[in-house]
C-alpha atoms as a PDB file:
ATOM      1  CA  UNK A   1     106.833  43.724  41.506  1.00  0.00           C
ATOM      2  CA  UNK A   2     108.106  41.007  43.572  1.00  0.00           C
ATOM      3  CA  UNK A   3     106.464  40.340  47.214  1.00  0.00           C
ATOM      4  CA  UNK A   4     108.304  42.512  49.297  1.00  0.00           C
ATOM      5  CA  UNK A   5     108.185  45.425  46.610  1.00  0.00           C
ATOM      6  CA  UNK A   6     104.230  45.170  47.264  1.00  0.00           C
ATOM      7  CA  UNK A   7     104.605  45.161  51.014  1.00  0.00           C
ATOM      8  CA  UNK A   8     107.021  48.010  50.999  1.00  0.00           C
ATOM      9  CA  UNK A   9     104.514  49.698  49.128  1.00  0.00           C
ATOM     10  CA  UNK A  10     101.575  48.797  51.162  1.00  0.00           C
ATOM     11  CA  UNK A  11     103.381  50.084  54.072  1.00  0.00           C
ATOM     12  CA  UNK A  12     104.470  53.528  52.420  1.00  0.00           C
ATOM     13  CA  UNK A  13     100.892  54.312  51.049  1.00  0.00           C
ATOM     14  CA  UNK A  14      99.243  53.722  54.324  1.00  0.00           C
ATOM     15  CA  UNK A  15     101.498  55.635  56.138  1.00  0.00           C
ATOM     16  CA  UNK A  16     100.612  58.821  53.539  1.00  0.00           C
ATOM     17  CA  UNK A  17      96.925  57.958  53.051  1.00  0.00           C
ATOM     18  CA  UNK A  18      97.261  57.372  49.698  1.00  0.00           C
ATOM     19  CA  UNK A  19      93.938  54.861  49.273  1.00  0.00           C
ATOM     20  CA  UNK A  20      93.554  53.929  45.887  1.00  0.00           C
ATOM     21  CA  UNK A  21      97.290  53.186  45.843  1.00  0.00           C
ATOM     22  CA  UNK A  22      96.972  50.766  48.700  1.00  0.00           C
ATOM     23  CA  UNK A  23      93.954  49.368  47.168  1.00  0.00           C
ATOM     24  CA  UNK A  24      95.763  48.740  43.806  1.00  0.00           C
ATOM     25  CA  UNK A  25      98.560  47.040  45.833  1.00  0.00           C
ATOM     26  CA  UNK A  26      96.235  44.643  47.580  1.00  0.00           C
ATOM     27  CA  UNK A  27      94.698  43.801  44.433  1.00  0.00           C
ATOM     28  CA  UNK A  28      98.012  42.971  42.625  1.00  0.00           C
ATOM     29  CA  UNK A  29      99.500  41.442  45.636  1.00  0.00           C
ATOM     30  CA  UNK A  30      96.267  39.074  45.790  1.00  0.00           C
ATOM     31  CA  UNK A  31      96.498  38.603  41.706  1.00  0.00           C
ATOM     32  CA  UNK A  32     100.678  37.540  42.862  1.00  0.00           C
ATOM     33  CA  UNK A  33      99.621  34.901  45.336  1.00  0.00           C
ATOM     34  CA  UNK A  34     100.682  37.332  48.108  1.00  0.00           C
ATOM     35  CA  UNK A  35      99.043  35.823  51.227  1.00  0.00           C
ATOM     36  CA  UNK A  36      96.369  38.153  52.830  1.00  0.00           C
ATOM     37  CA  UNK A  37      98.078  37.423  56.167  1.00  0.00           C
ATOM     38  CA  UNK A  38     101.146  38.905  54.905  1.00  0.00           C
ATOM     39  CA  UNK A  39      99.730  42.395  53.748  1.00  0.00           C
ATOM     40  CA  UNK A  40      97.943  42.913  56.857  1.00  0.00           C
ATOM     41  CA  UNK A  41     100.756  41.443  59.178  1.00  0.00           C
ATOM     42  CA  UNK A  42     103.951  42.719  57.570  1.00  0.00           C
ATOM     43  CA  UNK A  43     102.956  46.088  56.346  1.00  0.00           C
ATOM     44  CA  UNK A  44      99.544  47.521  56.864  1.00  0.00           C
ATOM     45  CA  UNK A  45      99.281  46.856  60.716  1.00  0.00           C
ATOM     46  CA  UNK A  46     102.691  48.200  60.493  1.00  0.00           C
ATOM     47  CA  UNK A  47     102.186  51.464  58.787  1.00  0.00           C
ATOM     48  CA  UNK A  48      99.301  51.873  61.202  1.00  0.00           C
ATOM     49  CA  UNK A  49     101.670  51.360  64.430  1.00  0.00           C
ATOM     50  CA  UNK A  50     103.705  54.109  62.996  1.00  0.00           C
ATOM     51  CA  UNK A  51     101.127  56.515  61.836  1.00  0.00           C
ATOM     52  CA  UNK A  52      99.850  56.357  65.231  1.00  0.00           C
ATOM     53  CA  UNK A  53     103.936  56.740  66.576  1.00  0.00           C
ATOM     54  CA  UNK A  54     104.272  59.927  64.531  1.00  0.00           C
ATOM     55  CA  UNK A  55     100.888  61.174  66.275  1.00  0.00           C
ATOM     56  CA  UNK A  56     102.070  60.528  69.677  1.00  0.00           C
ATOM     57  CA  UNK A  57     105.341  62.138  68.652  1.00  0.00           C
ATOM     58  CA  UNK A  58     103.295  65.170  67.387  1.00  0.00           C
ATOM     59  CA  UNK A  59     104.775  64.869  63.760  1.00  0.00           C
ATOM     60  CA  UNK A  60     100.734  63.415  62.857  1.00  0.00           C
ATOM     61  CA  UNK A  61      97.475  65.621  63.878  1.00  0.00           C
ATOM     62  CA  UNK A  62      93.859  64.150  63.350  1.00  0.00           C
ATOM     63  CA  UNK A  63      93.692  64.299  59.495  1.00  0.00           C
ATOM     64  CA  UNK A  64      96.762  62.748  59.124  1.00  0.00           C
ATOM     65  CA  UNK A  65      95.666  59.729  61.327  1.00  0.00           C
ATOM     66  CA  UNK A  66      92.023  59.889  59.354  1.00  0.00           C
ATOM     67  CA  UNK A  67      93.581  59.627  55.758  1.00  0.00           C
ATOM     68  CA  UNK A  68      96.087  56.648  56.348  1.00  0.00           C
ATOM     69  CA  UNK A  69      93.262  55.187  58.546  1.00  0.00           C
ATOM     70  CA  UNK A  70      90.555  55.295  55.824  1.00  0.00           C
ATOM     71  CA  UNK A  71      93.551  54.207  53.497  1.00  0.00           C
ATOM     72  CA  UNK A  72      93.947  51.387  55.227  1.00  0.00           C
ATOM     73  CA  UNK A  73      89.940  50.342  55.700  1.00  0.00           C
ATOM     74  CA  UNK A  74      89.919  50.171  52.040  1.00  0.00           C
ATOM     75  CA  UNK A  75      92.708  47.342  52.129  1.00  0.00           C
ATOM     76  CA  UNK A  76      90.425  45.628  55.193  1.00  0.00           C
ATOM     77  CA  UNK A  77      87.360  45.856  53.085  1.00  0.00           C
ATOM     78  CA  UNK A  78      88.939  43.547  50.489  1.00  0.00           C
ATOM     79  CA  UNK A  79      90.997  41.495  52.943  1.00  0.00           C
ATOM     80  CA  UNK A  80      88.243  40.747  55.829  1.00  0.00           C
ATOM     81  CA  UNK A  81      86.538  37.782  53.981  1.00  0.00           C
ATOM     82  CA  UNK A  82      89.761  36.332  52.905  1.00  0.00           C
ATOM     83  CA  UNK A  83      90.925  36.728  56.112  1.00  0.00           C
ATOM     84  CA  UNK A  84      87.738  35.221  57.407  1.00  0.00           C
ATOM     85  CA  UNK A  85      88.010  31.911  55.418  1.00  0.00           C
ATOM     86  CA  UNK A  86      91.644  31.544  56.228  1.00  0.00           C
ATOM     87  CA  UNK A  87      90.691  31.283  59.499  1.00  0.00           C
ATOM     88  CA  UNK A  88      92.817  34.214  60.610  1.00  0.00           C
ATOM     89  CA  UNK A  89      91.218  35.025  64.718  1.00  0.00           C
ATOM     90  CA  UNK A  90      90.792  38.118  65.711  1.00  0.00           C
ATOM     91  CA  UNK A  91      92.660  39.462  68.818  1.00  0.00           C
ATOM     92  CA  UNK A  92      89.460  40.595  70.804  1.00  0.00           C
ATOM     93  CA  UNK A  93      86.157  41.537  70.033  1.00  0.00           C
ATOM     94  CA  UNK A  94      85.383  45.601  70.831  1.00  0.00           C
ATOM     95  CA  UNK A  95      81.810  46.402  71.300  1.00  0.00           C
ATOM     96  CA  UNK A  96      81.724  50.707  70.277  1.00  0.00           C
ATOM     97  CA  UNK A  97      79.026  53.092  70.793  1.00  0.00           C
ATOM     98  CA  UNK A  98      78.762  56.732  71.234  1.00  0.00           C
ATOM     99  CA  UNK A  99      76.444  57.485  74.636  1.00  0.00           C
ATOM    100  CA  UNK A 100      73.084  58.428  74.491  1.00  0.00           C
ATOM    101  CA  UNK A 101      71.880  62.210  73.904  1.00  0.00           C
ATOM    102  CA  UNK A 102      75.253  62.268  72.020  1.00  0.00           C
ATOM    103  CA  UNK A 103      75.677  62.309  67.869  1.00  0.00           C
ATOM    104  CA  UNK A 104      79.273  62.768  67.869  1.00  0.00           C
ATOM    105  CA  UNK A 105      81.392  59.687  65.825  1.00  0.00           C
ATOM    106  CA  UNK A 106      84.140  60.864  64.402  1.00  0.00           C
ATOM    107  CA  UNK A 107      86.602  60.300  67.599  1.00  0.00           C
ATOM    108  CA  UNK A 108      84.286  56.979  67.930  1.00  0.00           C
ATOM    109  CA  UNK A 109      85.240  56.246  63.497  1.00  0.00           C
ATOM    110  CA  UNK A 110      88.453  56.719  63.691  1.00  0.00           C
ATOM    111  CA  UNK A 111      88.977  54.419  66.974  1.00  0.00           C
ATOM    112  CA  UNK A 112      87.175  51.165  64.941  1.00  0.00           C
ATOM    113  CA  UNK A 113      89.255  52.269  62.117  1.00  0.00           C
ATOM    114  CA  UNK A 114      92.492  51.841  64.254  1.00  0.00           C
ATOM    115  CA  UNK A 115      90.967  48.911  66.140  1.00  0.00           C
ATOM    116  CA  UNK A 116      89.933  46.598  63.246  1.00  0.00           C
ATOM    117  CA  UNK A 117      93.315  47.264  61.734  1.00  0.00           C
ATOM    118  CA  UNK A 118      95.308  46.038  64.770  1.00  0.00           C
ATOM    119  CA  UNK A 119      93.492  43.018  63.968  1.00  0.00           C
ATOM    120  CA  UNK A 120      90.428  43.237  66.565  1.00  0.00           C
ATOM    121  CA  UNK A 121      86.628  42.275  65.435  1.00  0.00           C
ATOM    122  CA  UNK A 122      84.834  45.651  65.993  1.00  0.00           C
ATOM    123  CA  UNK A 123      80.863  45.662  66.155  1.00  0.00           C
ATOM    124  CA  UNK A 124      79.759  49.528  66.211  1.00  0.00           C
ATOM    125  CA  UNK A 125      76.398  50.044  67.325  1.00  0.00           C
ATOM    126  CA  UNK A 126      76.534  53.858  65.997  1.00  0.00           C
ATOM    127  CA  UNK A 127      75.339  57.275  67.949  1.00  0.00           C
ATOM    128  CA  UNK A 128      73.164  57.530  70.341  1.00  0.00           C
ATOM    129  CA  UNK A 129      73.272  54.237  72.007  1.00  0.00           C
ATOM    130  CA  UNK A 130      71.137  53.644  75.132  1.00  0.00           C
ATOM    131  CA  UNK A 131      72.668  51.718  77.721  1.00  0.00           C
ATOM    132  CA  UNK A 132      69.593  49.000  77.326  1.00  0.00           C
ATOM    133  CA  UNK A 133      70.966  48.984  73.915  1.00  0.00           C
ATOM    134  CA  UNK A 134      74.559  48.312  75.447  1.00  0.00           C
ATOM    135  CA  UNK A 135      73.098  46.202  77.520  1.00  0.00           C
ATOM    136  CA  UNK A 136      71.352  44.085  74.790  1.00  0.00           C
ATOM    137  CA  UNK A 137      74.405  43.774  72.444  1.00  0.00           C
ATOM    138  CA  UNK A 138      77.019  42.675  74.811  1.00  0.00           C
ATOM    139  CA  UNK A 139      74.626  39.475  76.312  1.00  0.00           C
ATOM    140  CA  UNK A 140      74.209  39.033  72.270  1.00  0.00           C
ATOM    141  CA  UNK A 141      77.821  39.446  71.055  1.00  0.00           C
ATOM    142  CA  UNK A 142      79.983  38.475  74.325  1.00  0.00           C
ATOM    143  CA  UNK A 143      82.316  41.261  73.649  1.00  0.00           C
ATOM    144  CA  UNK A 144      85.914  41.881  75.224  1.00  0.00           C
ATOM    145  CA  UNK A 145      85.708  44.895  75.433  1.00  0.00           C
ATOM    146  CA  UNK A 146      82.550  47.917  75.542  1.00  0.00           C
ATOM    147  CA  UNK A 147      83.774  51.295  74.427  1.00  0.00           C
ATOM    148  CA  UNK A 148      81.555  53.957  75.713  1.00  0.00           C
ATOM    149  CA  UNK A 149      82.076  57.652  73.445  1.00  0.00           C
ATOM    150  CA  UNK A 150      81.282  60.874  74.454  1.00  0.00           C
ATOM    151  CA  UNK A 151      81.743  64.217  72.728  1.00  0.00           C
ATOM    152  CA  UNK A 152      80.038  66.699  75.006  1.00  0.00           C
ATOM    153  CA  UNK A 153      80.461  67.330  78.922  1.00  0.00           C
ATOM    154  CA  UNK A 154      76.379  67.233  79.402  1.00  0.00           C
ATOM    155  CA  UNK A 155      76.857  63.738  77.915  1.00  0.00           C
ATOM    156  CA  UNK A 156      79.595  62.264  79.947  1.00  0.00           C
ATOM    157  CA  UNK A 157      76.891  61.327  82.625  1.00  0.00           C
ATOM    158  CA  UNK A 158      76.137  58.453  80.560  1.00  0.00           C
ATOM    159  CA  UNK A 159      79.054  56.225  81.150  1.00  0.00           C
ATOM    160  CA  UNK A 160      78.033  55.857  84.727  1.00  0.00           C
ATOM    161  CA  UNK A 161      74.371  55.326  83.665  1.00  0.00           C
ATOM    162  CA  UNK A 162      75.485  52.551  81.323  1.00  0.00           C
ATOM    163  CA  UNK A 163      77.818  51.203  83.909  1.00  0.00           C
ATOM    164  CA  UNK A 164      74.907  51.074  86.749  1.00  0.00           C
ATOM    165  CA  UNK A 165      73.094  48.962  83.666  1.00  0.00           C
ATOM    166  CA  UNK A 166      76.120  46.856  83.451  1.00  0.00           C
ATOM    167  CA  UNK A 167      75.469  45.946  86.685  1.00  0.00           C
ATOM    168  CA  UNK A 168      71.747  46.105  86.962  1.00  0.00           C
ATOM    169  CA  UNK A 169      71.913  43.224  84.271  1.00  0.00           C
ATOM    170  CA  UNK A 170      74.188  41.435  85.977  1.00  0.00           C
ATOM    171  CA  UNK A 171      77.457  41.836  83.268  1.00  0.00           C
ATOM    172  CA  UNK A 172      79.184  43.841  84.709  1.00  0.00           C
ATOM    173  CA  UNK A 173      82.436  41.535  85.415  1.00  0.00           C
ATOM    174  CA  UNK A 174      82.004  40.095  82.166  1.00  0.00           C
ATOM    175  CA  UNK A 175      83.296  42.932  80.170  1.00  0.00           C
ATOM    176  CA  UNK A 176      86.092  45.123  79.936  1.00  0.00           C
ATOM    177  CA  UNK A 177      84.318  49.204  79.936  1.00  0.00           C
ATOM    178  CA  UNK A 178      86.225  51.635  78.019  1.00  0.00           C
ATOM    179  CA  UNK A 179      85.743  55.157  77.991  1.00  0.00           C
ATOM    180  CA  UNK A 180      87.106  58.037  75.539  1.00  0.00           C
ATOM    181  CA  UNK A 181      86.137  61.432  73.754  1.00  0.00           C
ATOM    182  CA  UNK A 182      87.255  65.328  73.499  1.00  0.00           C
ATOM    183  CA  UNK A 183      86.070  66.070  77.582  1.00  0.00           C
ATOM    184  CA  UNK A 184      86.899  62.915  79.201  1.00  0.00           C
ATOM    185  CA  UNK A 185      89.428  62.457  81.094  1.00  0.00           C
ATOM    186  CA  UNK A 186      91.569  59.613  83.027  1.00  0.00           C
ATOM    187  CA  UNK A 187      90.423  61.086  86.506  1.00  0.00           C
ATOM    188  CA  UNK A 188      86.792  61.185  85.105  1.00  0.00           C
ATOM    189  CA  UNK A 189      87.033  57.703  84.124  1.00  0.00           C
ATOM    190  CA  UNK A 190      88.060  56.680  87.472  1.00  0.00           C
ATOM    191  CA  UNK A 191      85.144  58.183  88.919  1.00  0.00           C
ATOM    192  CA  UNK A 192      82.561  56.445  87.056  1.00  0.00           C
ATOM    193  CA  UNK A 193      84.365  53.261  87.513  1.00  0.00           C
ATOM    194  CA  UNK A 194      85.912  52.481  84.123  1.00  0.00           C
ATOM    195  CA  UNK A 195      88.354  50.082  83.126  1.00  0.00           C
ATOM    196  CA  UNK A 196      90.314  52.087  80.872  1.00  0.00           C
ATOM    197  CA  UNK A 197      90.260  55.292  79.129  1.00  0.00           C
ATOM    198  CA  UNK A 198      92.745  56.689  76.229  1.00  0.00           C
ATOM    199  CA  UNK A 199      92.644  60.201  74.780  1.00  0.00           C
ATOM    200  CA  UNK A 200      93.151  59.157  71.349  1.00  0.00           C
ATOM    201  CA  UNK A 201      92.612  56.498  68.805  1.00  0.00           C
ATOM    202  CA  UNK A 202      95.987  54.901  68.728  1.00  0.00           C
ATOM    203  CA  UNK A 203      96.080  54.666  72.302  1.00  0.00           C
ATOM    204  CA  UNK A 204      92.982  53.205  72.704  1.00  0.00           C
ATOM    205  CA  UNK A 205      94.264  50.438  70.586  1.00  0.00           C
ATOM    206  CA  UNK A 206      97.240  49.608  73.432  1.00  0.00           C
ATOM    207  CA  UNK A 207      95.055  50.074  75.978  1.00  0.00           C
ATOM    208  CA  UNK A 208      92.466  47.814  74.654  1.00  0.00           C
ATOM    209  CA  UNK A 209      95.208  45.468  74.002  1.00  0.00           C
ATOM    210  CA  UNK A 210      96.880  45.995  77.491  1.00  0.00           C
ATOM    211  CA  UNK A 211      93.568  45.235  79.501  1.00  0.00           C
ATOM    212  CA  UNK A 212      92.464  42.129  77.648  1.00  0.00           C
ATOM    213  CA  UNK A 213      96.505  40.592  78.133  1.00  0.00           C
ATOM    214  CA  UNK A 214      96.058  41.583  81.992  1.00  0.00           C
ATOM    215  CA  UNK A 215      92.032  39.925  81.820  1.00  0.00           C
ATOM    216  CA  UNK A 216      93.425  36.836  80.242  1.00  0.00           C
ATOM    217  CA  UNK A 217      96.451  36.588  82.345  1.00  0.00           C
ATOM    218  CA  UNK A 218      94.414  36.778  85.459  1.00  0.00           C
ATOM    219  CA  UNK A 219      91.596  34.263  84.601  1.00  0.00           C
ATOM    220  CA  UNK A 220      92.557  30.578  84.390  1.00  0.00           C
ATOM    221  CA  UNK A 221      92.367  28.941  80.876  1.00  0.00           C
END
């Protein structure tokens, strides 16, 4: 297969969640001298942009997105290192966690999934997060971003509690809060003082995007 035959491929296998297929074309398009750069840049990334198209247009649901998103962490788990040593940066770093009291991470999965493969470093600190936790992890990883989850209304309270710990600690302005999950919604976000909020994964990605281009853009290099 010649380069572009593996890209085309890579691109048509993550759109359809096909994951040992896009595995297989990684590996042969690494065994061809195909630059990692090139699969993630010219057709996984890609395919993931238009999975997450095709859900906005309502032609994708959930499983759809899940599939050609765990398709495509397969490719990531072989092309992270590579991509590591070549140097590749990443285009923000996205602290995750889903709120305290609240177990829920299949909203919060699916949104690293998307995340990572639009090319941002994602450090998920699981269920159940406290906001010390939060607290703790953004002084030690100097995120871009802090995505709060929640799943159920009784835990929603928690994104103001971790955003009055923000702010207790003195980080507040450091960090761009995100908010997201079945209940929430944009009004709700305004109210506890949020940054951004998306209802879904893939729009969490352009949002995330969005708010670090209008962060950067206001602070002086």
């Amino acid at each position: 297969m010649t380069h572009d035959e593996i890209l085309q491929l890579l691109y048509e296998e993550t759109l359809v969640g096909n994951a040992p297929a896009v595995k297989e074309g990684v590996q042969n398009g690494l065994a061809d001298d195909l630059e990692p750069e090139r699969m993630l840049y010219e057709a996984l990334i890609p395919s993931l942009e238009e999975v997450g198209a095709r859900f906005e247009r309502g032609d994708y649901f959930v499983p759809e997105m899940l599939i050609a998103a765990r398709a495509m962490q397969g490719a990531l788990d072989i092309l992270r290192p590579l991509l590591a040593e070549t140097g590749t940066k990443p285009i923000g770093k996205f602290l995750m966690g889903t709120v305290k009291g609240d177990v829920h991470d299949i909203g919060k999965n699916l949104c690293n999934i998307m995340l990572e493969g639009a090319g941002f470093e994602v450090i998920d600190l699981g269920v159940n997060v406290p906001p010390e936790k939060f607290v703790e992890q953004i002084n030690e990883h100097g995120p871009d971003v802090v995505g709060f989850s929640a799943f159920l209304t009784t835990t929603m309270p928690m994104f103001k509690a971790n955003i009055n710990a923000l702010q207790k600690a003195g980080i507040r302005d450091k960090v761009i809060v995100m908010v997201g999950g079945a209940p929430v919604t944009q009004e709700y976000a305004d109210a506890v003082g949020a940054d951004g909020y998306s209802a879904d994964a893939s729009s969490a990605v352009k949002k995330a995007k969005e708010l670090i281009e209008m962060r950067r853009y206001m602070v002086p290099a």
